[in-house]
C-alpha atoms as a PDB file:
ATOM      1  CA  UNK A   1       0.000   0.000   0.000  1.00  0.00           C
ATOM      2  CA  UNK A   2       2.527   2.078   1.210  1.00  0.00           C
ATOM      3  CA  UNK A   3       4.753   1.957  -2.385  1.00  0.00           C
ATOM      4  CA  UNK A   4       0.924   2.280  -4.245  1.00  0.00           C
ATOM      5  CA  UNK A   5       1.201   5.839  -2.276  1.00  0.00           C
ATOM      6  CA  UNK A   6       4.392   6.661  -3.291  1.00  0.00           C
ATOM      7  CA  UNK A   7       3.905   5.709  -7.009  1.00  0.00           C
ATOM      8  CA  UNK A   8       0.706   8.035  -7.016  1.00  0.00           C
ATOM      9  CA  UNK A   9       2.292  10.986  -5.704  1.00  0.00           C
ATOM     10  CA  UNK A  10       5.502  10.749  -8.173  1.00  0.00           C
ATOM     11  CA  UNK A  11       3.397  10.184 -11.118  1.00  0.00           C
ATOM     12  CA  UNK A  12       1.294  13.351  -9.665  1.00  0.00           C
ATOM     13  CA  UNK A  13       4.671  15.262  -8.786  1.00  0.00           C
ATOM     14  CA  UNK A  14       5.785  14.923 -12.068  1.00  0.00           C
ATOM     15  CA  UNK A  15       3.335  16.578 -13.787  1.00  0.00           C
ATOM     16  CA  UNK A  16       2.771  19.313 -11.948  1.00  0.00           C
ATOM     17  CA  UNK A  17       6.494  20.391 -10.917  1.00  0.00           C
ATOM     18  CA  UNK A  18       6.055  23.022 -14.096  1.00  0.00           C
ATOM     19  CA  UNK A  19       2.951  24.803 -12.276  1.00  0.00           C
ATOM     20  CA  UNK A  20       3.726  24.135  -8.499  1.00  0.00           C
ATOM     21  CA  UNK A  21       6.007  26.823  -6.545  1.00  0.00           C
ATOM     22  CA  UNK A  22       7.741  25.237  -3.179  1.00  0.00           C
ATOM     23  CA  UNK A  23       6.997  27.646  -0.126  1.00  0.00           C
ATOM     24  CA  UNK A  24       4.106  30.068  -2.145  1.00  0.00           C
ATOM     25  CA  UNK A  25       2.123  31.838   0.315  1.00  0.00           C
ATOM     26  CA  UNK A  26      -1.183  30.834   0.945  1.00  0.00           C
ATOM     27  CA  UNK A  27      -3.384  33.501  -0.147  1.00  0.00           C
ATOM     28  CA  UNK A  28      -6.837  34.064   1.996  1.00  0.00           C
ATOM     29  CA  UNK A  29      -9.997  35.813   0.101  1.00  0.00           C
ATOM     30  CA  UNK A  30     -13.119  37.022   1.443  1.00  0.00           C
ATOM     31  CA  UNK A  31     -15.947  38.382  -0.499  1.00  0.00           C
ATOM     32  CA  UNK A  32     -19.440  38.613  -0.165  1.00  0.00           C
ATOM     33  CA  UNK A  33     -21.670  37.050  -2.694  1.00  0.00           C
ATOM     34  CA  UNK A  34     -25.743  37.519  -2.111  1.00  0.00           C
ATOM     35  CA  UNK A  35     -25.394  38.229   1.413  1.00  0.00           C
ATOM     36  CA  UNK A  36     -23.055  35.884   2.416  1.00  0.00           C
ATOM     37  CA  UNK A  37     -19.327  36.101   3.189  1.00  0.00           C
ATOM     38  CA  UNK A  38     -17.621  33.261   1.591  1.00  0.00           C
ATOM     39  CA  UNK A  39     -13.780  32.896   2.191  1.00  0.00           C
ATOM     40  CA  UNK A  40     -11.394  30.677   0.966  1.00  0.00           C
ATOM     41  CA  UNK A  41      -7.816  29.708   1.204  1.00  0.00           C
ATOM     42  CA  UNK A  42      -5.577  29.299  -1.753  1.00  0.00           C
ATOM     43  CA  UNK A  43      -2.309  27.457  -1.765  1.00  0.00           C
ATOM     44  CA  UNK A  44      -0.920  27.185  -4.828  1.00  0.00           C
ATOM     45  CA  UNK A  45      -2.397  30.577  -6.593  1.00  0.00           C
ATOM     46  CA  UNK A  46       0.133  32.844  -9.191  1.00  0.00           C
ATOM     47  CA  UNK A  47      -0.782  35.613 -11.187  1.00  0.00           C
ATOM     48  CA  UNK A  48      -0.950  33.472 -14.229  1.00  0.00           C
ATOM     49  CA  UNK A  49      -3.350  30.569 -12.494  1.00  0.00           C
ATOM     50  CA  UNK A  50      -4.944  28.316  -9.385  1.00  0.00           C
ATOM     51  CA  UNK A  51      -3.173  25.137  -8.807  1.00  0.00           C
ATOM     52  CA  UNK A  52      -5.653  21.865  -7.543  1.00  0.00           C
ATOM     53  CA  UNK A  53      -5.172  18.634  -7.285  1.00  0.00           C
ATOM     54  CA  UNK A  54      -5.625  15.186  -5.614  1.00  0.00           C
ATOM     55  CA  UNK A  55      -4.413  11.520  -5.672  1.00  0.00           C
ATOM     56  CA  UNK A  56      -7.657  10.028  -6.512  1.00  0.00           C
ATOM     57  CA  UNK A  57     -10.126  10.735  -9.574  1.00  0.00           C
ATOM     58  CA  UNK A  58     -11.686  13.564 -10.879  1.00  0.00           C
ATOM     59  CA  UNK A  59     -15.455  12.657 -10.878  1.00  0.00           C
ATOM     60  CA  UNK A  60     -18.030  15.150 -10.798  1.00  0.00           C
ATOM     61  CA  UNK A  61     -17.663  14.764  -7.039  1.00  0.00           C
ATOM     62  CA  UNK A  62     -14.281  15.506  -6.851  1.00  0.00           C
ATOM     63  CA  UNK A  63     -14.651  18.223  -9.122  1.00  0.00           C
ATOM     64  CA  UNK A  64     -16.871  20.391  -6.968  1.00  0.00           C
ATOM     65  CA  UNK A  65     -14.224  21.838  -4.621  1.00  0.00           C
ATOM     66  CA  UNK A  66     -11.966  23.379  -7.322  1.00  0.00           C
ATOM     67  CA  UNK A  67     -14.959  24.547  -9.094  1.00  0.00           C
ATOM     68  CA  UNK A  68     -16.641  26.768  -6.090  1.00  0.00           C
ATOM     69  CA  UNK A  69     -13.105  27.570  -5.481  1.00  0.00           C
ATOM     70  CA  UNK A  70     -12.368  28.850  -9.537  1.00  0.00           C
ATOM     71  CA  UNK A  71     -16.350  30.563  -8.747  1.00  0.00           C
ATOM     72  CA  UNK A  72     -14.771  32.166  -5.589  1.00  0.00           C
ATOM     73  CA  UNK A  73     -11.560  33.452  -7.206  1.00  0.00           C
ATOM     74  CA  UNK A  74     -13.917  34.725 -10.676  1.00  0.00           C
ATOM     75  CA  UNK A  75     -16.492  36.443  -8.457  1.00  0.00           C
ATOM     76  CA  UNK A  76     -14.346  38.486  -6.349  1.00  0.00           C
ATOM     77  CA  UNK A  77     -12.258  39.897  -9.071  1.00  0.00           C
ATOM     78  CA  UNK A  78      -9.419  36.882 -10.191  1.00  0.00           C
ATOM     79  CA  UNK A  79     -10.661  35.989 -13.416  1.00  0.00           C
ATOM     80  CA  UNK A  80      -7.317  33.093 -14.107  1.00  0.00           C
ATOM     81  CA  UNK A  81      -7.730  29.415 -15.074  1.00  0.00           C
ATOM     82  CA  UNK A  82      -8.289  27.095 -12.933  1.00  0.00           C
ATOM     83  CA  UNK A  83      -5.740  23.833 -13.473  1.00  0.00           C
ATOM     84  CA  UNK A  84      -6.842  20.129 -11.931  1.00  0.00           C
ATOM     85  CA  UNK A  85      -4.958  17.177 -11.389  1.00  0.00           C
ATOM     86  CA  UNK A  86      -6.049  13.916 -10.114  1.00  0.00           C
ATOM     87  CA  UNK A  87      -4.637  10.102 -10.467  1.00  0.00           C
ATOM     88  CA  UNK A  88      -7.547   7.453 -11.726  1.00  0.00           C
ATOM     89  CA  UNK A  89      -6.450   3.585 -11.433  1.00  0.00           C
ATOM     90  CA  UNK A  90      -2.628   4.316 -11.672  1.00  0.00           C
ATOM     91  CA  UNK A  91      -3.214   6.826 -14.894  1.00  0.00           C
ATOM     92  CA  UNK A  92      -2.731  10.913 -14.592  1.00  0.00           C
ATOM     93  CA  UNK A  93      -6.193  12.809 -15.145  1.00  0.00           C
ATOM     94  CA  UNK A  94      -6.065  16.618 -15.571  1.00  0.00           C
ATOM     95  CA  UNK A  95      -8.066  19.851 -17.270  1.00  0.00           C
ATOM     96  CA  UNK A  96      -8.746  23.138 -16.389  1.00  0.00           C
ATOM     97  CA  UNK A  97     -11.890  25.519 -15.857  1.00  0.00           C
ATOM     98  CA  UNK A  98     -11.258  28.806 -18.230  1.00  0.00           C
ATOM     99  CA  UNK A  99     -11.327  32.372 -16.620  1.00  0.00           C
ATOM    100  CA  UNK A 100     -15.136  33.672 -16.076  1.00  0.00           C
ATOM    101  CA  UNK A 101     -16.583  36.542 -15.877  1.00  0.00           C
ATOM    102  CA  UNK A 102     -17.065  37.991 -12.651  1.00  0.00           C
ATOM    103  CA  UNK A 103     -20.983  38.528 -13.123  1.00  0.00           C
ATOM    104  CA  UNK A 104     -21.382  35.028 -14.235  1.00  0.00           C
ATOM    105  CA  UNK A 105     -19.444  33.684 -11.327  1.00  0.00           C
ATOM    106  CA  UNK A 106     -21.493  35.819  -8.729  1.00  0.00           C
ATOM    107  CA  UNK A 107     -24.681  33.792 -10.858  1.00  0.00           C
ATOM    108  CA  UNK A 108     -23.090  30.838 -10.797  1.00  0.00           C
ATOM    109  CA  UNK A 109     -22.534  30.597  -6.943  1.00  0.00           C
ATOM    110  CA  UNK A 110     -26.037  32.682  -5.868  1.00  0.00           C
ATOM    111  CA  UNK A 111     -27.098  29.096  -7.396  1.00  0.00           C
ATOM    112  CA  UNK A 112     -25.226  26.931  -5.216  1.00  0.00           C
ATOM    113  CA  UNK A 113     -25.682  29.446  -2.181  1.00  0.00           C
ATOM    114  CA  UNK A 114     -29.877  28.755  -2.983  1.00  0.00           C
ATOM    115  CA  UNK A 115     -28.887  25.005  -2.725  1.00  0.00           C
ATOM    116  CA  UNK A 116     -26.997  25.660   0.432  1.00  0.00           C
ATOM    117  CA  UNK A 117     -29.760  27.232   1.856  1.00  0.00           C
ATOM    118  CA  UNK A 118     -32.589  25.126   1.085  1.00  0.00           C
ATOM    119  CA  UNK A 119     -30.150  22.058   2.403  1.00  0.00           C
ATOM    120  CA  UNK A 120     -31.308  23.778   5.923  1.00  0.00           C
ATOM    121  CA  UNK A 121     -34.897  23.102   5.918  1.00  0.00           C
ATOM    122  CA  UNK A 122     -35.191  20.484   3.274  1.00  0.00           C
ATOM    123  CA  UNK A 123     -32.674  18.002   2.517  1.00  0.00           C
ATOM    124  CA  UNK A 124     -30.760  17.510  -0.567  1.00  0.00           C
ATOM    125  CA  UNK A 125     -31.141  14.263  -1.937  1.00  0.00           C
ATOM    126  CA  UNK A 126     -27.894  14.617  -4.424  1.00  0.00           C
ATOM    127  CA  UNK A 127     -26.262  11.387  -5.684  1.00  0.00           C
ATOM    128  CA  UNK A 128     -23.404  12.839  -7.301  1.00  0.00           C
ATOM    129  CA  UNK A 129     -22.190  10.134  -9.948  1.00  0.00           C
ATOM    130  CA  UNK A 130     -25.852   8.557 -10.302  1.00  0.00           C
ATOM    131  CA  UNK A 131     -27.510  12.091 -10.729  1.00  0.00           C
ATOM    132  CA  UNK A 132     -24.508  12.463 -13.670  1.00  0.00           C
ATOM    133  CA  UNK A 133     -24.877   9.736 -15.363  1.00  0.00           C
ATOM    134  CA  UNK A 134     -29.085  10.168 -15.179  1.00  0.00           C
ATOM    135  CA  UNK A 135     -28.597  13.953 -16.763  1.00  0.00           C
ATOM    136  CA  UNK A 136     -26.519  11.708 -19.600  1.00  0.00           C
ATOM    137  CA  UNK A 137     -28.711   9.810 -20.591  1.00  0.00           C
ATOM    138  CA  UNK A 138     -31.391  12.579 -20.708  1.00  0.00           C
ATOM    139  CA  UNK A 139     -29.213  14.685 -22.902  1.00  0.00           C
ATOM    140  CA  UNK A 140     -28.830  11.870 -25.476  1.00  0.00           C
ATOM    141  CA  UNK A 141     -32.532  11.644 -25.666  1.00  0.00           C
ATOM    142  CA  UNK A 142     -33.917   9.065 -23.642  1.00  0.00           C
ATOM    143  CA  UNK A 143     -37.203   9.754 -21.401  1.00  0.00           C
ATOM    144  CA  UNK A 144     -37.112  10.056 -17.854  1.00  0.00           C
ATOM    145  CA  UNK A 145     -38.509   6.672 -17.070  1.00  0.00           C
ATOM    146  CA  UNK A 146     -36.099   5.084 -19.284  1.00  0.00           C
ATOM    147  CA  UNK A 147     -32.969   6.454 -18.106  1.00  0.00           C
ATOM    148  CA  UNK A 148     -33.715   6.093 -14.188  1.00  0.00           C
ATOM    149  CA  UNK A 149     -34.338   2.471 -15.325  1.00  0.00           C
ATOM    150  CA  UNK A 150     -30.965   2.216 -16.570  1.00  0.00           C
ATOM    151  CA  UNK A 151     -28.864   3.898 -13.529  1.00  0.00           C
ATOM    152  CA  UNK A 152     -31.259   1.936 -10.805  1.00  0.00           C
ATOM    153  CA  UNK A 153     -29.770  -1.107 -13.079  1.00  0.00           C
ATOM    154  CA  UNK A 154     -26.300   0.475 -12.141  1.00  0.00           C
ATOM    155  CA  UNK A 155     -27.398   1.034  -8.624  1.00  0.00           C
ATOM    156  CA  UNK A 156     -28.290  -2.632  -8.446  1.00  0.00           C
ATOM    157  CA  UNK A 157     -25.422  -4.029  -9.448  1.00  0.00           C
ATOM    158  CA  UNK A 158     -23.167  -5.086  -6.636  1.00  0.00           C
ATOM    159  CA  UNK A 159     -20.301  -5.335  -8.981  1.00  0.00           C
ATOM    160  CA  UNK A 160     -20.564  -1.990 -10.316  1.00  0.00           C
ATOM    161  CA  UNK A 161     -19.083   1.394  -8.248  1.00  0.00           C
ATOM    162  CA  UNK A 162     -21.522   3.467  -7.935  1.00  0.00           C
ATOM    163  CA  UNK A 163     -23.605   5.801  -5.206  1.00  0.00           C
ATOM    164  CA  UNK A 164     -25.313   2.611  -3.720  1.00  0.00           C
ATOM    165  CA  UNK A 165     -21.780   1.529  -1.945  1.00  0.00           C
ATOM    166  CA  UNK A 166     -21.711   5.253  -0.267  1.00  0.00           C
ATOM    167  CA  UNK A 167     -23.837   4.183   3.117  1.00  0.00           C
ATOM    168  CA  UNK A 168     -25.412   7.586   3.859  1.00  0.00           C
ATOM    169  CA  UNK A 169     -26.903   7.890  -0.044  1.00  0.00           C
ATOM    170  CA  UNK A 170     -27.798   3.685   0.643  1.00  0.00           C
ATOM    171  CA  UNK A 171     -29.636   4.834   3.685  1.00  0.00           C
ATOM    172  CA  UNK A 172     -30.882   7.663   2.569  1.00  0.00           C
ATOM    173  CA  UNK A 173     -32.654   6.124  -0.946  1.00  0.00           C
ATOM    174  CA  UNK A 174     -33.673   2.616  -1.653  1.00  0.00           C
ATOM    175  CA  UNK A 175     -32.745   3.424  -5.727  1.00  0.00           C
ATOM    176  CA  UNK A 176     -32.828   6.370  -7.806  1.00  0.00           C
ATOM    177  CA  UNK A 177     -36.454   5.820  -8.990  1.00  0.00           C
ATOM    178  CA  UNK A 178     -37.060   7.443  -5.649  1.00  0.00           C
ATOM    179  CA  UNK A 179     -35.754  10.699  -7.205  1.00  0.00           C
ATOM    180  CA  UNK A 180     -38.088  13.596  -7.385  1.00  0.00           C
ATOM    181  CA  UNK A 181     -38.609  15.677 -10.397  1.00  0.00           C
ATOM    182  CA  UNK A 182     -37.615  18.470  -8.300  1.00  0.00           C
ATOM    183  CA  UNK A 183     -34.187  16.976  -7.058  1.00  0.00           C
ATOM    184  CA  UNK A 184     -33.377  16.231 -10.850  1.00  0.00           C
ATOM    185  CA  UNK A 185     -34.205  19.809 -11.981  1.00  0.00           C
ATOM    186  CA  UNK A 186     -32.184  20.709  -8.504  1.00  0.00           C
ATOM    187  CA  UNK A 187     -29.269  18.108 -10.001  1.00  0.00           C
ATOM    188  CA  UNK A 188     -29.338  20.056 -13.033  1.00  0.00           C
ATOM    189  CA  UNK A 189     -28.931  22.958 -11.908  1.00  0.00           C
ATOM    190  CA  UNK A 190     -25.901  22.265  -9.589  1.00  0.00           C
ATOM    191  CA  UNK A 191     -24.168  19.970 -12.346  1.00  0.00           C
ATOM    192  CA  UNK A 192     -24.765  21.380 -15.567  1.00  0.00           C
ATOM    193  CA  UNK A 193     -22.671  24.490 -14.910  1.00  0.00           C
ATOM    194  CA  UNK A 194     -19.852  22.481 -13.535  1.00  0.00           C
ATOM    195  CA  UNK A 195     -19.524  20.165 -16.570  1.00  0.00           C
ATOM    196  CA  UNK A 196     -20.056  22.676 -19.075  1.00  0.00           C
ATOM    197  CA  UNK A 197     -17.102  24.487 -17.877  1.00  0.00           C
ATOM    198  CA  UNK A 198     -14.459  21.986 -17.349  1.00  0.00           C
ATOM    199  CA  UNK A 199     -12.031  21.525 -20.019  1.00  0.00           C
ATOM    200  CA  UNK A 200     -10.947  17.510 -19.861  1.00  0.00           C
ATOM    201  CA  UNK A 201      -6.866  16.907 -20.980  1.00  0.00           C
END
């Protein structure tokens, strides 16, 4: 396990070297975005661009951090590209989110902020990879009671890696044809932006 480790963190070293600077000085930002103050802290962040990355994959999941964090950076003035790394089944996996617009970044995360805030009262029934693959095979065409068919398959399948594994989303929903209309739309909504914008490698 312990060389696994070190395998995944040379093979991640070595690609990033060229953007990663030894010693930079975290940088903290506040800013307020639809009456709340987010802040975040940003390690590896140069004039010329934001540095993430991970030693695990790059799912939609995984994929949420560096995107608030790119939204963060966009809406309170820092307009740069956003660069990703990750490491899926021994294999490097990397892209980038492209440099927004500051009014489309203070949209962007007034949508998540909703989400946020209606996660309060009501909860948020959000499979990430299920509720990805689901707005898939809606894009390509196929009706709604078709394609939750097809990823409650998936869910089924004990030899397949999905959401049902996770034990709060197992607890939480006996399959995905216990998703709502409204928690799609709500998936949509939350996932559509994010995938749009990244820029696979």
């Amino acid at each position: 396990v312990l060389n696994d480790i070190a395998v995944t963190a040379e093979l991640l070293f070595s690609e990033i070297k060229g953007v990663y600077q030894l010693g930079r000085p975290s940088v903290t930002r506040a800013h307020n975005v639809h009456g709340f103050t987010l802040q975040g802290r940003f390690d590896q962040l140069s004039k010329d661009h934001y540095l993430s990355y991970r030693a695990g994959d790059l799912t939609a999941r995984h994929l949420m951090q560096p995107w608030l964090e790119h939204l963060l950076l966009a809406s309170s003035g820092t307009p740069i590209k956003t660069l990703t790394y990750g490491v899926r089944k021994g294999q490097l996996v990397s892209g980038h989110f492209q440099p927004m617009d500051q009014a489309r970044a203070k949209d962007l995360l007034g949508t998540y902020l909703q989400a946020f805030t209606q996660g309060n009262s009501t909860l948020l029934v959000f499979p990430f990879e299920t509720c990805r693959v689901l707005l898939s095979h809606l894009d390509k065409g196929l009706a709604l009671p078709d394609a939750l068919n097809q990823v409650d398959q998936t869910w089924r399948d004990p030899n397949a890696l999905t959401d049902a594994q996770d034990p709060y989303w197992s607890r939480l929903i006996e399959s995905p044809l216990a998703l709502s209309p409204l928690a799609i739309d709500q998936a949509r909504s939350l996932l559509d932006p994010l995938t749009a914008a990244w820029v696979q490698s």
